[in-house]
PDB file of N, CA and C in Angstrom:
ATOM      1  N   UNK A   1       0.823  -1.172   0.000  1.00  0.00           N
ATOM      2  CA  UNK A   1       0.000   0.000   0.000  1.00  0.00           C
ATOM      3  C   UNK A   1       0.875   1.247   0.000  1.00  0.00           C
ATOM      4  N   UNK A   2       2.135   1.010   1.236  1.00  0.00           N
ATOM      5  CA  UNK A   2       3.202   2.059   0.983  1.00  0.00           C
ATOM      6  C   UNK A   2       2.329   3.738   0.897  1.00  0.00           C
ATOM      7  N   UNK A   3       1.620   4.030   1.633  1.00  0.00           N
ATOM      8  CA  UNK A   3       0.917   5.709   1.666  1.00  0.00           C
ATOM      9  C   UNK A   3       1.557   6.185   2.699  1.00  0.00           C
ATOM     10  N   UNK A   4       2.164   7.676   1.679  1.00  0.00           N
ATOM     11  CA  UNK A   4       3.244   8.396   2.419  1.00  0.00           C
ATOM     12  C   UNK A   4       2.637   9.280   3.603  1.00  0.00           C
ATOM     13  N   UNK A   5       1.178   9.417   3.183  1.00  0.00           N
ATOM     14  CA  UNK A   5       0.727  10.363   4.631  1.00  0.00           C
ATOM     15  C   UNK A   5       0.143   9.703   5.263  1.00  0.00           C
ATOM     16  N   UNK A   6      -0.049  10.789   6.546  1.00  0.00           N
ATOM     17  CA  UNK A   6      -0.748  10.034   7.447  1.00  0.00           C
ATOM     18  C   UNK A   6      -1.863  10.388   7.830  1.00  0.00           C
ATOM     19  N   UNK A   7      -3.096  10.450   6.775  1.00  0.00           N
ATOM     20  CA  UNK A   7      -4.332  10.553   6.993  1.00  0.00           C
ATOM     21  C   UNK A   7      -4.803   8.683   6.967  1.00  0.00           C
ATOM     22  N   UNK A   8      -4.839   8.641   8.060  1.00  0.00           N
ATOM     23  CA  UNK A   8      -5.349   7.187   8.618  1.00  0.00           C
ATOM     24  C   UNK A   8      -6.266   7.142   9.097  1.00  0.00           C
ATOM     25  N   UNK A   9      -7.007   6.555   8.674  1.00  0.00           N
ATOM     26  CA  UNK A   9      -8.095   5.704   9.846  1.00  0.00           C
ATOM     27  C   UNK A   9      -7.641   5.595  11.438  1.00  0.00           C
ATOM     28  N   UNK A  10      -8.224   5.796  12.446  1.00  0.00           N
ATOM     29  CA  UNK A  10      -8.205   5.963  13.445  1.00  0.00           C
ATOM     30  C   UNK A  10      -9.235   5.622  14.351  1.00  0.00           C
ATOM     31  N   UNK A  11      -9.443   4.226  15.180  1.00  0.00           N
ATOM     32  CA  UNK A  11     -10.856   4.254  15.569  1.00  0.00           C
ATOM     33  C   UNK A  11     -10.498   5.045  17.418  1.00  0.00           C
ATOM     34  N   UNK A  12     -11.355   5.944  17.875  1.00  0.00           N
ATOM     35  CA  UNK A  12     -11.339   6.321  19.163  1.00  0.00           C
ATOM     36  C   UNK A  12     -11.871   6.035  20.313  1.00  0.00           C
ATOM     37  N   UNK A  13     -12.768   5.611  20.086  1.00  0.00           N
ATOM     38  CA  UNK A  13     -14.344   4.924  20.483  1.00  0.00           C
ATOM     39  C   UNK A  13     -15.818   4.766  20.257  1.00  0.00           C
ATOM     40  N   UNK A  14     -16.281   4.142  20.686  1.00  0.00           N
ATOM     41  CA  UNK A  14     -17.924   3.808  20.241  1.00  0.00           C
ATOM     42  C   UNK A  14     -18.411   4.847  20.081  1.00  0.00           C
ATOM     43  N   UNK A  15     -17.903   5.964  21.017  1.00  0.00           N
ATOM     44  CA  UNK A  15     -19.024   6.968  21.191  1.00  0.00           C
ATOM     45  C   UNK A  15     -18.416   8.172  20.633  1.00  0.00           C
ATOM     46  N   UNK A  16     -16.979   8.141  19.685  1.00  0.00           N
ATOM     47  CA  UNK A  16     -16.323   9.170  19.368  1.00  0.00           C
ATOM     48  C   UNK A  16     -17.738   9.403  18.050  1.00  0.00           C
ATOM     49  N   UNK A  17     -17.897  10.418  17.846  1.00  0.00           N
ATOM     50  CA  UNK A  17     -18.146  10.628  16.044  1.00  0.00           C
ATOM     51  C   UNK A  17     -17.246  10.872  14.975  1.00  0.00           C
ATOM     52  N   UNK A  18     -16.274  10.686  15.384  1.00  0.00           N
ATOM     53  CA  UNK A  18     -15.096  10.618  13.972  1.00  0.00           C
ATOM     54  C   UNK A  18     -15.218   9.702  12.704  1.00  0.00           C
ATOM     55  N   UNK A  19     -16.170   8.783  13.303  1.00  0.00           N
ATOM     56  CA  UNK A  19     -15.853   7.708  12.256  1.00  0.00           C
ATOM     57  C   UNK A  19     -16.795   8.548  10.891  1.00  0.00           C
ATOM     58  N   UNK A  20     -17.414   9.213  11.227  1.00  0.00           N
ATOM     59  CA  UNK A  20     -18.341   9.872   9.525  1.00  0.00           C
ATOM     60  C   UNK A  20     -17.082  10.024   8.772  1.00  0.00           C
ATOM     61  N   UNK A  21     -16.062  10.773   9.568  1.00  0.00           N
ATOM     62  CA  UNK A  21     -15.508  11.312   8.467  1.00  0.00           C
ATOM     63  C   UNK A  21     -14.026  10.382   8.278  1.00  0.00           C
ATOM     64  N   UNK A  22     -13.889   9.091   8.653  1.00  0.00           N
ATOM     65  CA  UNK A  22     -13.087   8.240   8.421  1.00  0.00           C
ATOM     66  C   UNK A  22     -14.206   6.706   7.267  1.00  0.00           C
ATOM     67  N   UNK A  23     -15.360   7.369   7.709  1.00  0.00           N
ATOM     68  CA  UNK A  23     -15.659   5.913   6.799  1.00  0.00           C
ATOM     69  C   UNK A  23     -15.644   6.002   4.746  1.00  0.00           C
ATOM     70  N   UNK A  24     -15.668   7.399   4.621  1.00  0.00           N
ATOM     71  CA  UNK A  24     -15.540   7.561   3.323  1.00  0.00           C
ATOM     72  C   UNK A  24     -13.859   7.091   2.950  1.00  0.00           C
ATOM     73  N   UNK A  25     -12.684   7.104   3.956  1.00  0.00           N
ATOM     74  CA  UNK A  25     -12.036   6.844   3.987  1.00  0.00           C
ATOM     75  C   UNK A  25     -11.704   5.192   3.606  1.00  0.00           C
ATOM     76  N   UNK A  26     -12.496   4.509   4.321  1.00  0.00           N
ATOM     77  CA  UNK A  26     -13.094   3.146   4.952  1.00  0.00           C
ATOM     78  C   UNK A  26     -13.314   2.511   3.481  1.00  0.00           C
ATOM     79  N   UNK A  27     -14.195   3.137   3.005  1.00  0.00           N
ATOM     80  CA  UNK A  27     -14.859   2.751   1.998  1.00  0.00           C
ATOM     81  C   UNK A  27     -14.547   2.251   0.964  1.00  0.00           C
ATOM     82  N   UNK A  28     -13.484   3.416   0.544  1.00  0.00           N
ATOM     83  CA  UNK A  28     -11.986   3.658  -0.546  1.00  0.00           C
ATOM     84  C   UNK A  28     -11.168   2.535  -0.454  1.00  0.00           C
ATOM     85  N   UNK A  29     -11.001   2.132   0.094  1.00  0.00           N
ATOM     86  CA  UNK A  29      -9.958   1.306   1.160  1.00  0.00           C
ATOM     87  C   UNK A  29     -10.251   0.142   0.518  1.00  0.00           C
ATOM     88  N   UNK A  30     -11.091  -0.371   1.559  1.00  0.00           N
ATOM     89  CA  UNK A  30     -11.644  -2.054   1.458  1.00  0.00           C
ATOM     90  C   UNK A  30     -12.460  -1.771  -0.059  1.00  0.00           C
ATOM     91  N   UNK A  31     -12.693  -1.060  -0.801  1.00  0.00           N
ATOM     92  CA  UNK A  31     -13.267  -1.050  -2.294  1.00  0.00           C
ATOM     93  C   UNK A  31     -11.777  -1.345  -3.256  1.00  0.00           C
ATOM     94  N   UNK A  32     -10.793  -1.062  -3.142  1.00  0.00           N
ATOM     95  CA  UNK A  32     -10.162  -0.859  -3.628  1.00  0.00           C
ATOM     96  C   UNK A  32      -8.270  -1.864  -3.463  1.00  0.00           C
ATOM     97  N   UNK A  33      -8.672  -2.542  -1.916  1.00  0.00           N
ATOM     98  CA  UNK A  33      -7.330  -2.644  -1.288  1.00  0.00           C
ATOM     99  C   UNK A  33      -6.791  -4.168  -2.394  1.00  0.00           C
ATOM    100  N   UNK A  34      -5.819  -4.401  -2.358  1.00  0.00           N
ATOM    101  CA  UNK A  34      -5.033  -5.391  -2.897  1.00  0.00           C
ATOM    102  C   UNK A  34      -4.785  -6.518  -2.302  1.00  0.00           C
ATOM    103  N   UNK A  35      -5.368  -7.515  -1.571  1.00  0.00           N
ATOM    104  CA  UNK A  35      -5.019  -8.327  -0.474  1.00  0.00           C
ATOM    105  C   UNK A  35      -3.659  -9.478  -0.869  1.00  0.00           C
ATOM    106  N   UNK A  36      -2.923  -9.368  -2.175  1.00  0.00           N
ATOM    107  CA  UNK A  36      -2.049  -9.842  -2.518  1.00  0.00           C
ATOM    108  C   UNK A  36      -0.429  -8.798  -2.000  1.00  0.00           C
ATOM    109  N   UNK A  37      -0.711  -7.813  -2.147  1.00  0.00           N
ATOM    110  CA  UNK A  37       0.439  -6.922  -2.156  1.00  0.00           C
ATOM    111  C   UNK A  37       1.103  -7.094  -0.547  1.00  0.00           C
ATOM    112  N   UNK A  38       1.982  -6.552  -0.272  1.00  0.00           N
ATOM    113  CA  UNK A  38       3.206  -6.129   0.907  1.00  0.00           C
ATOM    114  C   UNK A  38       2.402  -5.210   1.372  1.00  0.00           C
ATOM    115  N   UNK A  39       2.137  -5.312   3.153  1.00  0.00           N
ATOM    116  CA  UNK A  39       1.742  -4.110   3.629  1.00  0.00           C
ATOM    117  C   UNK A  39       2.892  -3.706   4.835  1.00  0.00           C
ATOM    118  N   UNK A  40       2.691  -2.898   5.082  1.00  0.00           N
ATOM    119  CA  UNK A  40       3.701  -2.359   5.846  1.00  0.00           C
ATOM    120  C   UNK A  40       3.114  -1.878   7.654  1.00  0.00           C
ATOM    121  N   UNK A  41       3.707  -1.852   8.162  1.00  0.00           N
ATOM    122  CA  UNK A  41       2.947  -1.642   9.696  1.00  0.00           C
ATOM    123  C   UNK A  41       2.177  -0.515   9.806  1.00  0.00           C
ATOM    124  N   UNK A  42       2.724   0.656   8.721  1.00  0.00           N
ATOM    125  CA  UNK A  42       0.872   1.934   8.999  1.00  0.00           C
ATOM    126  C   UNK A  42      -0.016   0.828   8.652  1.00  0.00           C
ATOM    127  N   UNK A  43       0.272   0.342   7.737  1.00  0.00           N
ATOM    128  CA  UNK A  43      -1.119  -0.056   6.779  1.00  0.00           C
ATOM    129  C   UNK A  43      -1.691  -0.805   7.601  1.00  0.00           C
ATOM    130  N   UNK A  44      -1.012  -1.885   8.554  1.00  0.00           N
ATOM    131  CA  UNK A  44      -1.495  -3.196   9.617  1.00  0.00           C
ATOM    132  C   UNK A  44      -2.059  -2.463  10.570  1.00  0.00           C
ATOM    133  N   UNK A  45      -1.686  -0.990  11.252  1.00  0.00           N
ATOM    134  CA  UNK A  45      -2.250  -0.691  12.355  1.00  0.00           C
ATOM    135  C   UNK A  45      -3.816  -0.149  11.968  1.00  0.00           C
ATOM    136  N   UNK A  46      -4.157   0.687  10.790  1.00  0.00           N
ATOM    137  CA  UNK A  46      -4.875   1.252  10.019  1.00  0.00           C
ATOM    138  C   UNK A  46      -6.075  -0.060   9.788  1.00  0.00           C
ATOM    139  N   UNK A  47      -5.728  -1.190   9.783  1.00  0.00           N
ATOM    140  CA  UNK A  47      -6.555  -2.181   9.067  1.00  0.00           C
ATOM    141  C   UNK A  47      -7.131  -2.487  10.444  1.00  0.00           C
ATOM    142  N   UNK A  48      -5.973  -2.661  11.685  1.00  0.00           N
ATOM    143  CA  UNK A  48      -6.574  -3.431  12.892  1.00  0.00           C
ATOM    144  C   UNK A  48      -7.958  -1.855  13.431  1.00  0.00           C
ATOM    145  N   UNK A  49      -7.478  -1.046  13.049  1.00  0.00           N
ATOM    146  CA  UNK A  49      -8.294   0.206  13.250  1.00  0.00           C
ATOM    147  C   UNK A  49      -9.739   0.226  12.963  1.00  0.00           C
ATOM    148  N   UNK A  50      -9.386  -0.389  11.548  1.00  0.00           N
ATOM    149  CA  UNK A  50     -10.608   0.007  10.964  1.00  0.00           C
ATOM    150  C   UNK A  50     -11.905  -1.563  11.355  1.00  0.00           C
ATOM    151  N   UNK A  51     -10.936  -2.875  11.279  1.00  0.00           N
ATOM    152  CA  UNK A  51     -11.656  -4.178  12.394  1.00  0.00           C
ATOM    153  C   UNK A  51     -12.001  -3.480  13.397  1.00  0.00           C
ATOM    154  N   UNK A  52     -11.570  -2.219  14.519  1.00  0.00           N
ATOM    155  CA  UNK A  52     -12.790  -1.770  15.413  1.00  0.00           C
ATOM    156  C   UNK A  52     -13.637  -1.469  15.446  1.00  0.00           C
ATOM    157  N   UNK A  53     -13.942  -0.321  14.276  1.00  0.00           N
ATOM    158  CA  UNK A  53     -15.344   0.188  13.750  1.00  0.00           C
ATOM    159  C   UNK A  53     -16.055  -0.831  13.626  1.00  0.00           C
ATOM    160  N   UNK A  54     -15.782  -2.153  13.184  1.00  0.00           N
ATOM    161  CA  UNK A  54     -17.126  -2.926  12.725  1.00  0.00           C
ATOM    162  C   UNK A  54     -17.270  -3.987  13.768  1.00  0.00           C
ATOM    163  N   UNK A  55     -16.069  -4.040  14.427  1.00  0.00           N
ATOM    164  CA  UNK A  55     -16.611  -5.096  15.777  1.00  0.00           C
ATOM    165  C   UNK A  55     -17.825  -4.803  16.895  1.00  0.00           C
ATOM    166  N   UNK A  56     -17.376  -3.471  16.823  1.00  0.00           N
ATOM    167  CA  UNK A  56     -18.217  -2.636  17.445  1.00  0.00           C
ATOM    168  C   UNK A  56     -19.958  -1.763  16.907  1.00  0.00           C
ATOM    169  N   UNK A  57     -19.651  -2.744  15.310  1.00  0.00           N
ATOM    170  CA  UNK A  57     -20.837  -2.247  14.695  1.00  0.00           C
ATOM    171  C   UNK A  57     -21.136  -1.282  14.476  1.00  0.00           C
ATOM    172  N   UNK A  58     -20.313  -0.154  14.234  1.00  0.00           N
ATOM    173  CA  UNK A  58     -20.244   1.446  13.777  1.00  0.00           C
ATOM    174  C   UNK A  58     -20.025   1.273  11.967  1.00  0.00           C
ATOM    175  N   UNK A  59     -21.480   1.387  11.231  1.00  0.00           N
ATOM    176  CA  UNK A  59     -21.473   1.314  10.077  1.00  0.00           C
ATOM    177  C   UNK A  59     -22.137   3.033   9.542  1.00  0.00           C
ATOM    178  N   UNK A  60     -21.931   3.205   8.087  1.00  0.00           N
ATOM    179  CA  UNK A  60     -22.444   4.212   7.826  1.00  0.00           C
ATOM    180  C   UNK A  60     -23.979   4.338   7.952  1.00  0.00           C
ATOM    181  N   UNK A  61     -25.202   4.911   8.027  1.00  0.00           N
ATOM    182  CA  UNK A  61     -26.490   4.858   8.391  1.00  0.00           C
ATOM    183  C   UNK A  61     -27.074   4.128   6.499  1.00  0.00           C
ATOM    184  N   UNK A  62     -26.535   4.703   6.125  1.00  0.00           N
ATOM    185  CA  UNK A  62     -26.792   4.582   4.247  1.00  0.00           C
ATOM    186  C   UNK A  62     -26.208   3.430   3.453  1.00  0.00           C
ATOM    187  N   UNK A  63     -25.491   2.559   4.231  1.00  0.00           N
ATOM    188  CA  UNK A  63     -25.192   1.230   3.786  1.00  0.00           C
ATOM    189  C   UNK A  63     -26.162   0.548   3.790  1.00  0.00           C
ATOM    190  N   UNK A  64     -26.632  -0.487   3.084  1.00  0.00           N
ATOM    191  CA  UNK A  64     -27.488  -1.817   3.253  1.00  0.00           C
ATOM    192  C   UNK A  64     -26.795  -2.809   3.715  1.00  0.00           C
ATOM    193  N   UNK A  65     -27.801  -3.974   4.260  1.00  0.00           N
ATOM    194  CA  UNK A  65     -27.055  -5.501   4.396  1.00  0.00           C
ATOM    195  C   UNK A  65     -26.321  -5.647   3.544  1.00  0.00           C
ATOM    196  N   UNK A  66     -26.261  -5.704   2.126  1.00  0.00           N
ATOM    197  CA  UNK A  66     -25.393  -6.049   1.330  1.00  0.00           C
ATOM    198  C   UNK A  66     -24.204  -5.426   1.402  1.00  0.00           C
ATOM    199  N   UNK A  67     -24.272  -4.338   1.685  1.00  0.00           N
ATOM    200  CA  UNK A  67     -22.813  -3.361   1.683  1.00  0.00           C
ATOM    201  C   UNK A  67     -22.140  -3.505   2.584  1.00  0.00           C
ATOM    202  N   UNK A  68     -23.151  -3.778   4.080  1.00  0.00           N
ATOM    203  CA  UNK A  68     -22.220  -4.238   5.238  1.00  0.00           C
ATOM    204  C   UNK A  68     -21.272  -5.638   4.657  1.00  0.00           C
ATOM    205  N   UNK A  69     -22.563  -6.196   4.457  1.00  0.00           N
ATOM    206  CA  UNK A  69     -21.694  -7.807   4.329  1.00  0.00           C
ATOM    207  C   UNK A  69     -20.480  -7.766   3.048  1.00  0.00           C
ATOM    208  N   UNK A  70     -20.699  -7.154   1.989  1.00  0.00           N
ATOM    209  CA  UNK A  70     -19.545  -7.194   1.038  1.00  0.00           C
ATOM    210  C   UNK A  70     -17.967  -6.431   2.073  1.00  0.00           C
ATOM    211  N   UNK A  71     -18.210  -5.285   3.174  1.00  0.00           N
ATOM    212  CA  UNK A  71     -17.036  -4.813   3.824  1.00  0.00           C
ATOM    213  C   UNK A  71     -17.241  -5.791   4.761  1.00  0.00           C
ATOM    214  N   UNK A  72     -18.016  -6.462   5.195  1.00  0.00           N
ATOM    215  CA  UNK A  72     -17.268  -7.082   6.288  1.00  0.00           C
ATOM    216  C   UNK A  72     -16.571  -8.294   5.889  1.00  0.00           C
ATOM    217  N   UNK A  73     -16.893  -8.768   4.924  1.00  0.00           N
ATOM    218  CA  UNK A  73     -15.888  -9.540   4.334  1.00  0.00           C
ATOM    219  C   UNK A  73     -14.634  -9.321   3.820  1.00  0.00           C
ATOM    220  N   UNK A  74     -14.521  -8.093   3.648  1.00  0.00           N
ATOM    221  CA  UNK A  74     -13.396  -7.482   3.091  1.00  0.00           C
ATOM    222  C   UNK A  74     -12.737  -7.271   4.315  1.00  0.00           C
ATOM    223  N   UNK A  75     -12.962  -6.936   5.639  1.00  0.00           N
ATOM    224  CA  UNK A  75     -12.420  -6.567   6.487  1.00  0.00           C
ATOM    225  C   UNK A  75     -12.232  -7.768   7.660  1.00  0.00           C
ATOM    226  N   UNK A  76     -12.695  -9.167   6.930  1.00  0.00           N
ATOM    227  CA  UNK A  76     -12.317 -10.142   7.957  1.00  0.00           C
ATOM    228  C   UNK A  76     -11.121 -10.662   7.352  1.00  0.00           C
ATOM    229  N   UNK A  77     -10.822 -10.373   5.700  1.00  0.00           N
ATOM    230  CA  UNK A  77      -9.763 -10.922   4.881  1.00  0.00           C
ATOM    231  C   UNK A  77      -8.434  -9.897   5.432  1.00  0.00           C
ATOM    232  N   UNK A  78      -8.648  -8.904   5.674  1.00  0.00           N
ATOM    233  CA  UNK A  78      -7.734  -7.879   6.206  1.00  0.00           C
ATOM    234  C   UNK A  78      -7.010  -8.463   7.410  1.00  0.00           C
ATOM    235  N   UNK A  79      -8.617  -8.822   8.605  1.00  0.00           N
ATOM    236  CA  UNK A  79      -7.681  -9.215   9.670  1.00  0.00           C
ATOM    237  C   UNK A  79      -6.816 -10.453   9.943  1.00  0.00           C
ATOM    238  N   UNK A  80      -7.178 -11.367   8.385  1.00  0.00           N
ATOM    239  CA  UNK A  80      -6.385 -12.189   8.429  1.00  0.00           C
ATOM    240  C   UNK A  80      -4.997 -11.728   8.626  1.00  0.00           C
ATOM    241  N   UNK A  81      -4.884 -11.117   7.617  1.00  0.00           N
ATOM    242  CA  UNK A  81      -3.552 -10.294   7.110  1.00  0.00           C
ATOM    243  C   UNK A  81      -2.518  -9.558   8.150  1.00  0.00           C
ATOM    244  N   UNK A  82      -3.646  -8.758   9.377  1.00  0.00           N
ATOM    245  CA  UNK A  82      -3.270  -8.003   9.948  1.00  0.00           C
ATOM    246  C   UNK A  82      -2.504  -8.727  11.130  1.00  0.00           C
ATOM    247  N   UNK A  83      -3.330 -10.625  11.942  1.00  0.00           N
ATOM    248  CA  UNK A  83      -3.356 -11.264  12.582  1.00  0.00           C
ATOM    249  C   UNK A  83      -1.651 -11.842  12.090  1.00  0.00           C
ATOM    250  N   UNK A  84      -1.862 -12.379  10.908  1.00  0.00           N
ATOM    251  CA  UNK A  84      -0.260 -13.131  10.094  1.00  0.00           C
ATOM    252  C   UNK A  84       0.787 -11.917  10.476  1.00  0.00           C
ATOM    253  N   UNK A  85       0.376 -11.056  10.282  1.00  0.00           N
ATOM    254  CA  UNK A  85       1.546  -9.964  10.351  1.00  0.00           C
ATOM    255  C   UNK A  85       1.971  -9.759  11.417  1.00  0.00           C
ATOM    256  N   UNK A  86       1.001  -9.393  12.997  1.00  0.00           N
ATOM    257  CA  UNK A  86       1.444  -9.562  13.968  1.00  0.00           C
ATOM    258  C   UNK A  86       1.993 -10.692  14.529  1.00  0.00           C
ATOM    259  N   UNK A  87       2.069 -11.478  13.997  1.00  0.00           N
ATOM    260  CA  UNK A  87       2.761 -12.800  14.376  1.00  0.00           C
ATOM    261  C   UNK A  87       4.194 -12.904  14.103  1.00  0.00           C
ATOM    262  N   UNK A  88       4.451 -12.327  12.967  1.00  0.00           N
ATOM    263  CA  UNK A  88       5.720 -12.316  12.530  1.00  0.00           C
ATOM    264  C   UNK A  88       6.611 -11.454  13.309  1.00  0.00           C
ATOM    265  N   UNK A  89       6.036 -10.308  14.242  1.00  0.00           N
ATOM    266  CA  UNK A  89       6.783  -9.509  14.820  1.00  0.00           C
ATOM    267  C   UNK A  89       7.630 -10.153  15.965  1.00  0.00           C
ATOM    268  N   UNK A  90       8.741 -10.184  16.579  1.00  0.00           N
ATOM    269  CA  UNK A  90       9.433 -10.958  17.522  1.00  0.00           C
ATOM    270  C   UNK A  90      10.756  -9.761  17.533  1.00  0.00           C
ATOM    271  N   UNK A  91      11.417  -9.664  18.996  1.00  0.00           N
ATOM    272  CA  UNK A  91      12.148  -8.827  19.311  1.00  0.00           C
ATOM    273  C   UNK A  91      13.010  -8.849  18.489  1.00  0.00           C
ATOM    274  N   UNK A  92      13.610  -9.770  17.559  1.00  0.00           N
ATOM    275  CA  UNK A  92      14.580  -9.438  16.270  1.00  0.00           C
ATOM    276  C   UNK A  92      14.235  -9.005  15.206  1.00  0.00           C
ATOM    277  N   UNK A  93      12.763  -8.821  14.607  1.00  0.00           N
ATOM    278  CA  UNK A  93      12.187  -7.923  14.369  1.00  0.00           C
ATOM    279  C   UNK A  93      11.750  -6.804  13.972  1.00  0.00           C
ATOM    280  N   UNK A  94      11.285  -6.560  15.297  1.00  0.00           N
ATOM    281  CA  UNK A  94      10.806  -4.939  15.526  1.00  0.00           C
ATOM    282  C   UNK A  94      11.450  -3.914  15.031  1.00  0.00           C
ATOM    283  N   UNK A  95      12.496  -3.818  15.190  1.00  0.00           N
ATOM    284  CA  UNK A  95      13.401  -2.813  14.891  1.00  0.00           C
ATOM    285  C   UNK A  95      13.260  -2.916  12.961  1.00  0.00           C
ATOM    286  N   UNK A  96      12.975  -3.719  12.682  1.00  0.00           N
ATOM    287  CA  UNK A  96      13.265  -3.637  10.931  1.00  0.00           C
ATOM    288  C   UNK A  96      11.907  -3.162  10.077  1.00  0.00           C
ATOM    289  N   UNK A  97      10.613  -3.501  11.502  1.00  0.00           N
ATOM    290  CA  UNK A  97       9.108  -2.651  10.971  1.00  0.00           C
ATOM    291  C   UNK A  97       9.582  -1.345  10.267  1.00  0.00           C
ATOM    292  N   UNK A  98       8.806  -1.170   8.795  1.00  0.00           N
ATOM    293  CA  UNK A  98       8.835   0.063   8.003  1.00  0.00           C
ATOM    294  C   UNK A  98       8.262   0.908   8.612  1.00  0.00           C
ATOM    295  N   UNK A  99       7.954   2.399   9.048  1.00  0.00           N
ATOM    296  CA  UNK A  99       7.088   3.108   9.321  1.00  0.00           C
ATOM    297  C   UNK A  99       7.374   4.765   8.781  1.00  0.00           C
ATOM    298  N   UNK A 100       5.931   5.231   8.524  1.00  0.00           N
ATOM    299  CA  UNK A 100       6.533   6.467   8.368  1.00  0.00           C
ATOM    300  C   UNK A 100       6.476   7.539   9.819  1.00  0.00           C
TER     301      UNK A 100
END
């Protein structure tokens, strides 16, 4: 994914309202993401971010069932990704995570 800024997804809490203006973000994302490519640790923290919004069931009001279910599928394939990745981290490691 490799994105040089850092307009990220960010979940705060249930009761933050930030997420309006992170789910158009959201949207882009899982519409668009590559689940073959190299991600890098923004991208893993950003993904485990965005698995909060929906664990917690914070969807847009204007989605349907279908739209939920097409992202939440998209976003359980993520946490595969995100789960493999944290695994790989180990104190020899850490230090070699990309970040910006």
């Amino acid at each position: 994914m490799s994105r040089t800024n850092l307009d990220r997804v960010i979940f705060f809490s249930k009761e933050d309202s930030a997420y309006v203006h992170y789910f158009k973000k959201v949207e882009s994302l899982l519409d668009n993401v590559n689940f073959n490519q190299d991600f890098e640790i923004n991208d893993i923290l950003e993904f485990y971010n965005i698995k909060k919004y929906f664990d917690n069931e914070i969807y847009i009001p204007t989605w349907d069932d279908s739209t939920k279910d097409h992202f939440k599928k998209a976003v359980n394939q993520l946490w595969l990704i995100t789960r493999k990745y944290f695994l790989t981290i180990s104190n020899q490691t850490i230090n070699e995570l990309k970040s910006i």
